[in-house]
N, C-alpha and C. Protein backbone atom coordinates (compact mmCIF):
# COMPACT_ATOMS: atom_id res chain seq x y z
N UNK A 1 98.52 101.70 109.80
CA UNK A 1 97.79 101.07 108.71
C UNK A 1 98.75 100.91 107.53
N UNK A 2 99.09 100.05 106.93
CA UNK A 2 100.20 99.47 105.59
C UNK A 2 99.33 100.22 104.71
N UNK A 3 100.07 100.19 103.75
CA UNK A 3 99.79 100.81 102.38
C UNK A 3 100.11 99.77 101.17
N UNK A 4 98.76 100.05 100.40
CA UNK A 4 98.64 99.33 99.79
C UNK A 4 98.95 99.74 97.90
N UNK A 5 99.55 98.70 96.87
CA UNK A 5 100.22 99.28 95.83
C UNK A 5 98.68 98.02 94.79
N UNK A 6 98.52 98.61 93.81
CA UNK A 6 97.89 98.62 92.75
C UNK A 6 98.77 98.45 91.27
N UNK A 7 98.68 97.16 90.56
CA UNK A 7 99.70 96.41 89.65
C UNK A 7 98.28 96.42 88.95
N UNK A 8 98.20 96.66 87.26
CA UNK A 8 97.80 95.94 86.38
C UNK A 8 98.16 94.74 85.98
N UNK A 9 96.84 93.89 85.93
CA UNK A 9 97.05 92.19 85.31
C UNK A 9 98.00 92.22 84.01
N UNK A 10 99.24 92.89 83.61
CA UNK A 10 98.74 92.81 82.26
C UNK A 10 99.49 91.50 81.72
N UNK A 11 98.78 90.97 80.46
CA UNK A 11 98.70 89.43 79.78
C UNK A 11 97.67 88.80 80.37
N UNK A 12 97.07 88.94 81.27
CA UNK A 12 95.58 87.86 81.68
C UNK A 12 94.81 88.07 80.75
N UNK A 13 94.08 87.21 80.52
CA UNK A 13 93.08 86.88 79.47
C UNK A 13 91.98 87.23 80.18
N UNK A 14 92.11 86.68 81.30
CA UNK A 14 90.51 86.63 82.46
C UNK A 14 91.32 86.51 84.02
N UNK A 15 90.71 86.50 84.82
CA UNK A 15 91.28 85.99 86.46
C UNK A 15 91.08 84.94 86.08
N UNK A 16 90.94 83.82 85.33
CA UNK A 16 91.20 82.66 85.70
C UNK A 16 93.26 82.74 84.89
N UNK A 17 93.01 83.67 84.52
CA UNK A 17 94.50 84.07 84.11
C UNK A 17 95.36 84.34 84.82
N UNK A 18 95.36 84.94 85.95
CA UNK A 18 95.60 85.79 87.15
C UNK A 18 95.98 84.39 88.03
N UNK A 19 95.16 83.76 87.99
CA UNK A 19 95.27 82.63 89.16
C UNK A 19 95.40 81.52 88.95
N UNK A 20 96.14 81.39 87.78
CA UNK A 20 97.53 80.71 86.88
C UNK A 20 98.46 81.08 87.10
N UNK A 21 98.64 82.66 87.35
CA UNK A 21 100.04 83.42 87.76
C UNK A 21 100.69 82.10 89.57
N UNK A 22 99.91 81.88 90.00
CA UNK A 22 99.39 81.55 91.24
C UNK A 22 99.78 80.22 91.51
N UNK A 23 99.31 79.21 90.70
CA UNK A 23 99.29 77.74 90.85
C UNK A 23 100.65 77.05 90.88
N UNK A 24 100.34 76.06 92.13
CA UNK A 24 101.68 75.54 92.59
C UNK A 24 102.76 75.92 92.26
N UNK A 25 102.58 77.54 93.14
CA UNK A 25 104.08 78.39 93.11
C UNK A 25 104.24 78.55 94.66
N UNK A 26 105.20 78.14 94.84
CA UNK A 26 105.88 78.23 96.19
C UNK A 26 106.54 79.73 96.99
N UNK A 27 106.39 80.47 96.10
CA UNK A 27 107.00 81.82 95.61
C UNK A 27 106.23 82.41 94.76
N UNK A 28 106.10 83.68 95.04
CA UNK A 28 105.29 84.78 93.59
C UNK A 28 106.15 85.99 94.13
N UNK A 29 106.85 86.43 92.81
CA UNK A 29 107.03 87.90 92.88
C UNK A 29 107.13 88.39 92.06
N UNK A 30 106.66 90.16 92.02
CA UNK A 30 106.63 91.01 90.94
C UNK A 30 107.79 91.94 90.72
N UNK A 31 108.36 91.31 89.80
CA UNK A 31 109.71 92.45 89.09
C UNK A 31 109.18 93.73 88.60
N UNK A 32 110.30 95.23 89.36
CA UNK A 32 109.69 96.43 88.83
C UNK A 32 111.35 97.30 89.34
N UNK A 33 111.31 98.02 88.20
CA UNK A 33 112.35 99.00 88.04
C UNK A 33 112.78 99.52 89.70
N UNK A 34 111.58 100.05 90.06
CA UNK A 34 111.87 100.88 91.48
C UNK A 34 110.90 100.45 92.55
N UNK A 35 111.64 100.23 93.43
CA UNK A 35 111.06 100.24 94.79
C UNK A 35 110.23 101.36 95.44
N UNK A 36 109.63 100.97 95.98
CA UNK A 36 108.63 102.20 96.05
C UNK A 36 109.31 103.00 97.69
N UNK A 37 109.21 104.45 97.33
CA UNK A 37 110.34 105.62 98.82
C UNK A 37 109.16 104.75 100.02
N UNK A 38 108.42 104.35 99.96
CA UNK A 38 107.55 103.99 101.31
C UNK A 38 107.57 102.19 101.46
N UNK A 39 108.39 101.54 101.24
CA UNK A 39 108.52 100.41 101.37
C UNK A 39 107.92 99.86 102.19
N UNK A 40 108.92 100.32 103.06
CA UNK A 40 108.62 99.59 104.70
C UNK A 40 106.92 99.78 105.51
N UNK A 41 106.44 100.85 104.79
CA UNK A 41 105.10 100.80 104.71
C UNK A 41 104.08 99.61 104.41
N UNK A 42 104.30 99.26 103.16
CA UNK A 42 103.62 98.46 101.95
C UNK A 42 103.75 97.04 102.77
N UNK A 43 104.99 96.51 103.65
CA UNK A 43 104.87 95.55 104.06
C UNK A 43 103.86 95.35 104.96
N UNK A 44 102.94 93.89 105.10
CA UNK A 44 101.74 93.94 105.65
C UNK A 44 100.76 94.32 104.84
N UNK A 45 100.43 95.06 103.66
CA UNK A 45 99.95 95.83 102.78
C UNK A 45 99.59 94.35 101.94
N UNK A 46 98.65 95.20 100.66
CA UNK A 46 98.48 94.45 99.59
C UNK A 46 98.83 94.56 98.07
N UNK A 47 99.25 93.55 97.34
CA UNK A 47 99.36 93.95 96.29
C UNK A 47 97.88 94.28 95.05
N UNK A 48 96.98 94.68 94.70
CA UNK A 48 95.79 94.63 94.31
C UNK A 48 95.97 94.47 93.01
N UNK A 49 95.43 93.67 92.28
CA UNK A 49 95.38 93.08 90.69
C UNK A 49 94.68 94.24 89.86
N UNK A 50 94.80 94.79 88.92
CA UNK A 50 93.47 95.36 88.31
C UNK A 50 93.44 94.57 86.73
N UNK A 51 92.25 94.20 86.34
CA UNK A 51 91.58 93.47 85.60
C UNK A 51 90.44 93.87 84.59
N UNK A 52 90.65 94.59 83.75
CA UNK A 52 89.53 94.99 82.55
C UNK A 52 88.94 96.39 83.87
N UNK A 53 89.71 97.25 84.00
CA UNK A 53 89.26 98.30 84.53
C UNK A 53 88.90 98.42 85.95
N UNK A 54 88.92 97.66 86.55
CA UNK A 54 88.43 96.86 87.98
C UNK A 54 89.86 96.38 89.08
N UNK A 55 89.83 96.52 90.17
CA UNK A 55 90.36 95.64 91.08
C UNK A 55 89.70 94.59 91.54
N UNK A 56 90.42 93.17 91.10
CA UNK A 56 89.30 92.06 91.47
C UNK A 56 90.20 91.32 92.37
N UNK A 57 91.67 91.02 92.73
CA UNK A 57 92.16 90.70 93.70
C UNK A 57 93.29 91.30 94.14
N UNK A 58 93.96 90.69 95.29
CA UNK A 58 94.89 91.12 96.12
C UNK A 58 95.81 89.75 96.57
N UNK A 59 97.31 90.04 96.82
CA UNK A 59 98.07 89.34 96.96
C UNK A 59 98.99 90.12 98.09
N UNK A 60 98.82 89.60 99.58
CA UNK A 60 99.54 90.41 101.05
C UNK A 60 101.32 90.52 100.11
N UNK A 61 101.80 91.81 100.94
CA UNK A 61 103.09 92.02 100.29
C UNK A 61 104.01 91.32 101.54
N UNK A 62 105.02 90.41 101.46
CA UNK A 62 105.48 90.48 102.57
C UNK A 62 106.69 90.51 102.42
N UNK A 63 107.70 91.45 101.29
CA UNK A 63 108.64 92.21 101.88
C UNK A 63 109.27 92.76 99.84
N UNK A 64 110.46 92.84 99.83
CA UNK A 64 110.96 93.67 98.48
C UNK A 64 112.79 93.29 98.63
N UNK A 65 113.05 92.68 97.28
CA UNK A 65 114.26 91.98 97.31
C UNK A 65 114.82 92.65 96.01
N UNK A 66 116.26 93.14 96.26
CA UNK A 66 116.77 93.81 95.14
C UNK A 66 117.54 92.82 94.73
N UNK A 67 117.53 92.66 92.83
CA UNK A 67 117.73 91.44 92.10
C UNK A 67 119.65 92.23 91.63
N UNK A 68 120.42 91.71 91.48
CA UNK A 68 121.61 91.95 90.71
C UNK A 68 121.83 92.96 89.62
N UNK A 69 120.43 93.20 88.72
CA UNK A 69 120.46 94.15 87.94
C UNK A 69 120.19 95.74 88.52
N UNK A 70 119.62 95.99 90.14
CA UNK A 70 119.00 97.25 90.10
C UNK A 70 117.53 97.19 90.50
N UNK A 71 117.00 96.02 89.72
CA UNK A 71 115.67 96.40 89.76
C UNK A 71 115.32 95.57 91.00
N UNK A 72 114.12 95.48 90.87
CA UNK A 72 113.22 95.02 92.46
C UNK A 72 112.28 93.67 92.42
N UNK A 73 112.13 92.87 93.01
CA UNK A 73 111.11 91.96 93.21
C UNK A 73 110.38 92.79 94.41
N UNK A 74 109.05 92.36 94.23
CA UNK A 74 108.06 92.80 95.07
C UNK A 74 107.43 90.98 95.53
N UNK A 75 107.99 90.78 96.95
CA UNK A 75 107.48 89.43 97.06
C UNK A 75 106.34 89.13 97.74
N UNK A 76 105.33 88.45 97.29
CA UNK A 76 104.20 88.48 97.78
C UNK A 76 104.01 86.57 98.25
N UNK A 77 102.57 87.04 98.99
CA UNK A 77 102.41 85.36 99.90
C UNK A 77 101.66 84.76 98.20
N UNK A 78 101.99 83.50 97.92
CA UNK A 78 101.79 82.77 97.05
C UNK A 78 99.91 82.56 97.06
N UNK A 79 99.12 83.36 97.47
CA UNK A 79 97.44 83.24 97.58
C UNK A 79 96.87 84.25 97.00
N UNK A 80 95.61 83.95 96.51
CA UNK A 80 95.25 85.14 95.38
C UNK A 80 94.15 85.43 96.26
N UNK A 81 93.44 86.47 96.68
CA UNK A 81 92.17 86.65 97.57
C UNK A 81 91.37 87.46 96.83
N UNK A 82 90.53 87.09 96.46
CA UNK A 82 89.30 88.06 95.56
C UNK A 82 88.72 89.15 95.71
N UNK A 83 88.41 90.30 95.97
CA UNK A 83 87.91 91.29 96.21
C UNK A 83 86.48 91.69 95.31
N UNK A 84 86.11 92.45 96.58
CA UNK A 84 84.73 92.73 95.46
C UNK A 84 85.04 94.35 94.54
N UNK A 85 84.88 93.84 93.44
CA UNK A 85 85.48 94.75 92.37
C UNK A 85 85.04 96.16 91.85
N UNK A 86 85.93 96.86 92.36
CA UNK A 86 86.04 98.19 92.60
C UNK A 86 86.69 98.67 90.90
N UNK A 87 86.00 100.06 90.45
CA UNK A 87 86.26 100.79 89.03
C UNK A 87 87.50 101.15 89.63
N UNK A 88 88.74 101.21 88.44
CA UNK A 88 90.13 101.59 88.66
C UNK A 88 90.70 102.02 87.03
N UNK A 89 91.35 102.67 86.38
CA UNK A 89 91.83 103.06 85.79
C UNK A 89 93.19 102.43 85.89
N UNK A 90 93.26 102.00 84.63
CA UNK A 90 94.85 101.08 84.50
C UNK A 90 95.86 102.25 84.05
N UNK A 91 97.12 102.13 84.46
CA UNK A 91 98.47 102.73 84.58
C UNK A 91 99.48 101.52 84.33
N UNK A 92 100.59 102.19 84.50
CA UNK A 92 101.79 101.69 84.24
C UNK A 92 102.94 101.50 85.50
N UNK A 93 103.25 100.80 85.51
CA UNK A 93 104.10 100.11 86.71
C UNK A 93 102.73 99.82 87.94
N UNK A 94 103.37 100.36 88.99
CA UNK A 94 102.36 100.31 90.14
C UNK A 94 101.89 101.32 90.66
N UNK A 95 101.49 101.62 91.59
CA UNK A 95 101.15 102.96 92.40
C UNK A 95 100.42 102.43 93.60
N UNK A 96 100.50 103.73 94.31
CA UNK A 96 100.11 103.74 96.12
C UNK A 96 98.14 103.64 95.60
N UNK A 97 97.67 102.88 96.48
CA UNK A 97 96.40 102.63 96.36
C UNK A 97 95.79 103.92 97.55
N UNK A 98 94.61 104.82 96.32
CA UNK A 98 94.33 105.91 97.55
C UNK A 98 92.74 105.54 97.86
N UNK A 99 92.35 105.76 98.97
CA UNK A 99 90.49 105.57 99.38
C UNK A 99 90.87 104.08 100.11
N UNK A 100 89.55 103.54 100.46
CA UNK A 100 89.66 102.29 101.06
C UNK A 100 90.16 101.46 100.23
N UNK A 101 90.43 100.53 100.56
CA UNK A 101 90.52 98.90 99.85
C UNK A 101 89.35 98.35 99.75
N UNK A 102 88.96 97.35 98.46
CA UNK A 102 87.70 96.66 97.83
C UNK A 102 87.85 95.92 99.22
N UNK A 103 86.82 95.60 100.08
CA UNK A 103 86.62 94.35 100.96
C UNK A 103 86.68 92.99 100.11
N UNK A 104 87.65 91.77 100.66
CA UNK A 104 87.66 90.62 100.30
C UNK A 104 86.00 90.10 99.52
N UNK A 105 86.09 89.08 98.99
CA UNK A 105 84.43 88.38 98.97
C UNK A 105 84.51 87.14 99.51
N UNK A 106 83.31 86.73 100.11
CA UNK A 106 83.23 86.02 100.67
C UNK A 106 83.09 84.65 99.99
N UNK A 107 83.18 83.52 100.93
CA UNK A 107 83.27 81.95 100.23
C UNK A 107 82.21 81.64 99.35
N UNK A 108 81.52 81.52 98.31
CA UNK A 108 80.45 81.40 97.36
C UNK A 108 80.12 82.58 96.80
N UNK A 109 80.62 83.82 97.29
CA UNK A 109 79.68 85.20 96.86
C UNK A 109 79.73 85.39 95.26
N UNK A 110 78.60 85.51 94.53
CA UNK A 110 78.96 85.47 93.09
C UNK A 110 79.01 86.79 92.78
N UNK A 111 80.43 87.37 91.83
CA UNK A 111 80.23 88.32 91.56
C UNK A 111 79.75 88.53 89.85
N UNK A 112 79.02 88.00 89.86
CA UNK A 112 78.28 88.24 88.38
C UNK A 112 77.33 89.27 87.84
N UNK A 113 77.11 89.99 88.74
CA UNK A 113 76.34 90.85 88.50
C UNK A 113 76.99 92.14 88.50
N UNK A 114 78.25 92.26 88.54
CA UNK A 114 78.60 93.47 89.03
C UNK A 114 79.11 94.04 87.68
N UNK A 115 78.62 95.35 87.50
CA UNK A 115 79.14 96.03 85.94
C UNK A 115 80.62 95.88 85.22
N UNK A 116 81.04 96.34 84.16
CA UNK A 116 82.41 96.49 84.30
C UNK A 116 82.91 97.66 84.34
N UNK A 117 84.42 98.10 84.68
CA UNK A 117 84.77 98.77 85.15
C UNK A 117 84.44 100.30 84.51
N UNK A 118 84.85 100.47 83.09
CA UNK A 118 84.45 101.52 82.99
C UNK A 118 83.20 102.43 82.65
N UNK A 119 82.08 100.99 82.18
CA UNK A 119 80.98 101.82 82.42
C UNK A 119 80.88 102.02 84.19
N UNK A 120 80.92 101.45 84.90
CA UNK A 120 80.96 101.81 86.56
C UNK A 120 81.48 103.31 86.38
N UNK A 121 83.00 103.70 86.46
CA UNK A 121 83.65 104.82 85.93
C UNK A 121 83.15 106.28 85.63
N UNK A 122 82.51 105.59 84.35
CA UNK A 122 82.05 106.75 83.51
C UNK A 122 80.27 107.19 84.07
N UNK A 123 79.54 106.17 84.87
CA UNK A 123 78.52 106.59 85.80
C UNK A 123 78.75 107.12 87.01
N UNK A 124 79.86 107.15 87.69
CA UNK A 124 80.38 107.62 89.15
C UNK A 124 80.61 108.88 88.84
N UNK A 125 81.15 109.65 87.78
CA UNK A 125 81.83 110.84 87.01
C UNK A 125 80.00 111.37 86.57
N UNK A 126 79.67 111.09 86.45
CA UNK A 126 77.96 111.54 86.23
C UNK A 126 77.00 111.57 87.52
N UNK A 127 77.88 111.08 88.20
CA UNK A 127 77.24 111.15 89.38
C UNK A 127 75.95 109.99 89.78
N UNK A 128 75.59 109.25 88.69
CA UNK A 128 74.73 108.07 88.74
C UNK A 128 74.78 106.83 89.87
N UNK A 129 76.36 106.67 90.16
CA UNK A 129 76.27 105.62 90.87
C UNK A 129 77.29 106.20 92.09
């Protein structure tokens, strides 16, 4: 089973921000200091967006290219796939994604109803939801 890494959006305004990152790019990749010790893992894996406290998409990893300076591209397939949005706590750089993965959503599924992240959060920690 690949392993999957967890990136904050950060600069999106909204996912329609996110999936601007996206548009008629032939190529997407994420620059980051260090490669992660489980690489060869992550390939096949996903990259997962998090968004105002939430994971709302994913981008398949399909491999890691070291740039001239040291640091790393993390290259991913140029498609943004939506997930149904799971409470996450934003960090810094990336990290190994632990528990399941949000399941994709499906073609029309509206996710409008779904809370945001940290009241979700702060009810799961209470045991409410």
């Amino acid at each position: 089973m690949p392993l999957h890494l967890t990136k904050i959006a950060f600069g999106a305004k909204s996912y329609a921000g996110i999936e601007g990152w996206y548009a008629d790019r032939p190529r997407v990749s994420v620059n980051t200091r260090y490669r992660p010790t489980r690489w060869e893992e992550c390939i096949g894996g996903s990259l997962f967006w998090i968004h105002e406290h939430n994971l709302v998409a994913r981008s398949p990893i399909i491999g890691f290219t070291e740039q001239d300076n040291g640091r790393w591209f993390i290259d991913l397939e140029p498609r943004l796939i939506a997930v149904l949005p799971k409470p996450k706590r934003a960090h810094q750089g990336w990290r190994y994604l632990k528990g399941d993965p949000p399941r994709d959503l499906e073609e029309g599924e509206d996710i409008g109803d779904i809370m945001p992240g940290r009241l979700a959060g702060r009810l799961q920690k209470l045991g409410l939801i």
